[in-house]
N, C-alpha and C. Protein backbone atom coordinates (compact mmCIF):
# COMPACT_ATOMS: atom_id res chain seq x y z
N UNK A 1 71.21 91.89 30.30
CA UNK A 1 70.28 91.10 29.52
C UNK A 1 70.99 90.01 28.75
N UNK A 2 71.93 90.27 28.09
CA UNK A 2 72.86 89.30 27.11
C UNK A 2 73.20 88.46 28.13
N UNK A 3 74.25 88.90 29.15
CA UNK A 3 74.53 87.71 30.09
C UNK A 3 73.69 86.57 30.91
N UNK A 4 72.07 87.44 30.97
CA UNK A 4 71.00 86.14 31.47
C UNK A 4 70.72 85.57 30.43
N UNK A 5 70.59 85.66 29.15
CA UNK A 5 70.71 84.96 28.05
C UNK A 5 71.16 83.84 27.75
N UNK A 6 72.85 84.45 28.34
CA UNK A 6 73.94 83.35 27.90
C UNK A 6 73.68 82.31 29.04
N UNK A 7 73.26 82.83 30.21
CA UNK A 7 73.16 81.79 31.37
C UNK A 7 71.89 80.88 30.89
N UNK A 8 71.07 81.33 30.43
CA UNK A 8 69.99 80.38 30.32
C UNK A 8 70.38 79.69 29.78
N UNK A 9 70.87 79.55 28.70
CA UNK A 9 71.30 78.76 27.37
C UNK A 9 72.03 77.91 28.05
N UNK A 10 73.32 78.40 28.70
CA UNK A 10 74.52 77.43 28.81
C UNK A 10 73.80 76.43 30.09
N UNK A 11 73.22 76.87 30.97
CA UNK A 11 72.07 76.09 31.49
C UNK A 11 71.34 74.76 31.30
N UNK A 12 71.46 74.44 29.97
CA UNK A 12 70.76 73.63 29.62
C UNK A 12 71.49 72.31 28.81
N UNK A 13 73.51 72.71 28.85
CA UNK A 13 74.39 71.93 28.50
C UNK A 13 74.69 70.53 29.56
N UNK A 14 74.29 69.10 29.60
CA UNK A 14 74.76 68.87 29.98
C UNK A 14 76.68 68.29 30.58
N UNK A 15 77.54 67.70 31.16
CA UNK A 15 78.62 67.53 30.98
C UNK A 15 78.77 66.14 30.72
N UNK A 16 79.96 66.39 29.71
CA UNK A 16 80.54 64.84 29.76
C UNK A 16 81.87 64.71 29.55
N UNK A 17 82.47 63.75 29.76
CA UNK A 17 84.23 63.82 29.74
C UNK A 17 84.38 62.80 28.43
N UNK A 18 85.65 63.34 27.61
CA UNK A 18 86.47 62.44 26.45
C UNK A 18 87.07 62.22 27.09
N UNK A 19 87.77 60.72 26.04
CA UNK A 19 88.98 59.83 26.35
C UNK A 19 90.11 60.47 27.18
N UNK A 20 90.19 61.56 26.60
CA UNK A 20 91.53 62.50 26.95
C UNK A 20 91.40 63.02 28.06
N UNK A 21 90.39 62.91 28.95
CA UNK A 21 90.39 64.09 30.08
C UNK A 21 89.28 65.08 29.53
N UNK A 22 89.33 65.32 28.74
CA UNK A 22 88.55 66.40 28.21
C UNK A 22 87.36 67.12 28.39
N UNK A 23 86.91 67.67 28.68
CA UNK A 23 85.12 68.03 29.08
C UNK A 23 84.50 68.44 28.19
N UNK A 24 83.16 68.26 27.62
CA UNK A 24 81.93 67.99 26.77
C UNK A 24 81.07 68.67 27.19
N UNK A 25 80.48 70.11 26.47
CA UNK A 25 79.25 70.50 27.20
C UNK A 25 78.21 69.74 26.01
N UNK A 26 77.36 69.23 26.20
CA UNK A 26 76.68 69.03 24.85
C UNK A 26 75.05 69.77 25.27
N UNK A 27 74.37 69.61 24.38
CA UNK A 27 72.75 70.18 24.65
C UNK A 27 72.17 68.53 24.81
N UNK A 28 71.59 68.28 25.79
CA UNK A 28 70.94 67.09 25.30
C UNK A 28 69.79 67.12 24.55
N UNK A 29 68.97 68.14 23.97
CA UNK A 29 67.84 67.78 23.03
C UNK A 29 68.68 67.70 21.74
N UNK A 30 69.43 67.58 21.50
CA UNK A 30 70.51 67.36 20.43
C UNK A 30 70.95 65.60 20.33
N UNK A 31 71.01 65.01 21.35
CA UNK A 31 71.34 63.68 21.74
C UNK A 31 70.33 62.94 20.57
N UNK A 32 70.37 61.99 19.87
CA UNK A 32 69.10 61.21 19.11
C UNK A 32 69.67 59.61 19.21
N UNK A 33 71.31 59.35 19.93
CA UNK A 33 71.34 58.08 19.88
C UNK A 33 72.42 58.15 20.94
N UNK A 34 72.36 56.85 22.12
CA UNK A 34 73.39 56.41 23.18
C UNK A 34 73.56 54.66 23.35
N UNK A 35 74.83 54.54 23.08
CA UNK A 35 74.91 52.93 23.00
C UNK A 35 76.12 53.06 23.54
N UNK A 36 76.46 51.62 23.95
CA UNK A 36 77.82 51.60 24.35
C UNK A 36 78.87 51.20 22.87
N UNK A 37 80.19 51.05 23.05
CA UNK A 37 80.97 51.08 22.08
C UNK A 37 81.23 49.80 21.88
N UNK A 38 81.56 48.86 20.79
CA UNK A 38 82.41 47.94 20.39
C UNK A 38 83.66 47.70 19.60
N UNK A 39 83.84 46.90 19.46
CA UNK A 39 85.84 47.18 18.90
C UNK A 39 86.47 48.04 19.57
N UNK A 40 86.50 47.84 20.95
CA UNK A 40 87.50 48.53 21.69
C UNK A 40 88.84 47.76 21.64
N UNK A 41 88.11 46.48 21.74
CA UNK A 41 89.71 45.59 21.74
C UNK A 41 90.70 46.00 20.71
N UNK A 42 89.66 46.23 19.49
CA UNK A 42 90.60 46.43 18.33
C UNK A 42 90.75 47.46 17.83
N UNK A 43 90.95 48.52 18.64
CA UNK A 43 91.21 49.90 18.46
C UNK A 43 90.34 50.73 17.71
N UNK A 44 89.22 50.24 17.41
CA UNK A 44 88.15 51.35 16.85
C UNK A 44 87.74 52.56 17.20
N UNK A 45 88.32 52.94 19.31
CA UNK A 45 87.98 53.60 20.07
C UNK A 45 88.77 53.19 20.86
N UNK A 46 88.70 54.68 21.72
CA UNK A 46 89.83 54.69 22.96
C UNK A 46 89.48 53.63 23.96
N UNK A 47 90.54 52.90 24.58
CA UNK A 47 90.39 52.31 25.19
C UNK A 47 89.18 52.33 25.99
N UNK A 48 89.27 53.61 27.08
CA UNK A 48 88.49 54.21 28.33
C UNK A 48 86.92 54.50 27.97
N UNK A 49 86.73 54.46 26.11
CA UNK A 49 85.52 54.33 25.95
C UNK A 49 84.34 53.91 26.31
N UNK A 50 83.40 54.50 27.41
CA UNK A 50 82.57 53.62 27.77
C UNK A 50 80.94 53.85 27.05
N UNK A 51 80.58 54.95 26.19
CA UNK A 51 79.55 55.46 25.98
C UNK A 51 80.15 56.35 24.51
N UNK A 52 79.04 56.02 23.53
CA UNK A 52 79.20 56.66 21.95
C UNK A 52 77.80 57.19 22.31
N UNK A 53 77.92 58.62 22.09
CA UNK A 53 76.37 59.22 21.68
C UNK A 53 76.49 60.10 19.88
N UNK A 54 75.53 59.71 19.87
CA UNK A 54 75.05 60.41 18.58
C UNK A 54 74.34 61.84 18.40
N UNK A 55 74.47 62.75 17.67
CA UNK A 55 73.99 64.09 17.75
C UNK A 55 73.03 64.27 16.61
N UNK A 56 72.04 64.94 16.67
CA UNK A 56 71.66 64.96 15.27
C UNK A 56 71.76 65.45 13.92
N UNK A 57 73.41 65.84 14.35
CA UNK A 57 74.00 66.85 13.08
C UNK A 57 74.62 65.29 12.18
N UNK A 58 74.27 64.30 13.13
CA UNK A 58 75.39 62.97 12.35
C UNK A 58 76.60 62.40 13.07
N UNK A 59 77.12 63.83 14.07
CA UNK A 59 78.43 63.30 14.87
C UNK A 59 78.07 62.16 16.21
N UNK A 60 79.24 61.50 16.43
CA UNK A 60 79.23 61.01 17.56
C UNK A 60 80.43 61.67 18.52
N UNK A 61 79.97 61.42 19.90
CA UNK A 61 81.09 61.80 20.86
C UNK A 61 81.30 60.41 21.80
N UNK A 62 82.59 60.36 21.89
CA UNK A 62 83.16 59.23 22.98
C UNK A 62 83.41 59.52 23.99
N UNK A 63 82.96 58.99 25.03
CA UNK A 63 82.55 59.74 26.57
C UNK A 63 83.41 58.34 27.38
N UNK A 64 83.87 58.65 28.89
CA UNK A 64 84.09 57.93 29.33
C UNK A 64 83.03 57.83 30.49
N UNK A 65 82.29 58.59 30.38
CA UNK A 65 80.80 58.45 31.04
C UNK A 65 80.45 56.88 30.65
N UNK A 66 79.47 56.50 31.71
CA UNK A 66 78.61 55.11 31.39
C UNK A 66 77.61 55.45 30.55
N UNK A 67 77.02 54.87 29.42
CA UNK A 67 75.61 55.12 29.03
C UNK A 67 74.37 55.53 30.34
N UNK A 68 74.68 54.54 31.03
CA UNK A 68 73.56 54.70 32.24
C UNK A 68 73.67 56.10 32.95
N UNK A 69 75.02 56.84 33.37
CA UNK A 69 75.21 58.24 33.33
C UNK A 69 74.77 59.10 32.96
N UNK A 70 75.62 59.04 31.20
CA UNK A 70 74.65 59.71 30.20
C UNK A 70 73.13 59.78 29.89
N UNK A 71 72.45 58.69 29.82
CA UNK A 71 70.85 58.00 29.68
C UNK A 71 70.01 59.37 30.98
N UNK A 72 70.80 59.61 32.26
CA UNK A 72 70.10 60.01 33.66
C UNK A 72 70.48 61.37 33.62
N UNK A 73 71.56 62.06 33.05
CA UNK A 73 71.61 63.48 32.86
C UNK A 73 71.00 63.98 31.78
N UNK A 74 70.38 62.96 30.65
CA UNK A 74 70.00 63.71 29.45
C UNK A 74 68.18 63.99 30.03
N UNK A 75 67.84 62.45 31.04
CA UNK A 75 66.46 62.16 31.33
C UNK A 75 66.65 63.64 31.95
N UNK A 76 67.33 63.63 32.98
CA UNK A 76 67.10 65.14 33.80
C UNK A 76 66.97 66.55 33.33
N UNK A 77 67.59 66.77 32.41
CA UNK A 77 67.35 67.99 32.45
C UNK A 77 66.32 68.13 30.58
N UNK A 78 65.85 67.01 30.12
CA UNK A 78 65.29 67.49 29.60
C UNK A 78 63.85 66.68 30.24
N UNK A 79 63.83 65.51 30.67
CA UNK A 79 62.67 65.38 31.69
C UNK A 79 61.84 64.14 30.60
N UNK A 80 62.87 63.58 29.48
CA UNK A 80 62.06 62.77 29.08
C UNK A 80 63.01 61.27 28.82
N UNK A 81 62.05 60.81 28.42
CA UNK A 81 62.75 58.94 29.04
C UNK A 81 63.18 58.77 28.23
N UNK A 82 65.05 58.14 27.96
CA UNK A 82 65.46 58.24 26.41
C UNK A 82 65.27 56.51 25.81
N UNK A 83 64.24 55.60 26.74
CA UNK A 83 64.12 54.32 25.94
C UNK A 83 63.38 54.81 24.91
């Protein structure tokens, strides 16, 4: 029972990669903002930055995902349009 639990749940993480290589499960009904980044030139963000999302705890994550990526895995699995 616990383990179909945990499957449902983790189920519903989509993926995303950091600067570093790194992998991102996030929830997307958690997502409340996706833009792309600026001041890359000037080091505000990792280079490879291609996508800042916002969470609604306040954090952001830096993805080397495209927004347009991100925008189509969040539409999918929660099934709603993030314009």
């Amino acid at each position: 029972m616990i383990l179909w639990l945990f499957l449902s749940v983790a189920a519903t993480f989509i993926e995303l990669h950091g600067p570093d290589g790194q992998i991102i499960y996030v929830n997307p009904h958690q997502i409340i903002s996706i833009r792309e980044p600026r001041g890359t030139d000037r080091g505000h963000w990792a280079p490879n930055t291609k996508c800042l999302v916002m969470t609604v705890d306040g954090k952001f994550l830096t993805t080397t995902d495209s927004c347009s990526d991100v925008r189509g895995k969040v539409e999918g699995m929660t099934g709603k349009s993030t314009y």
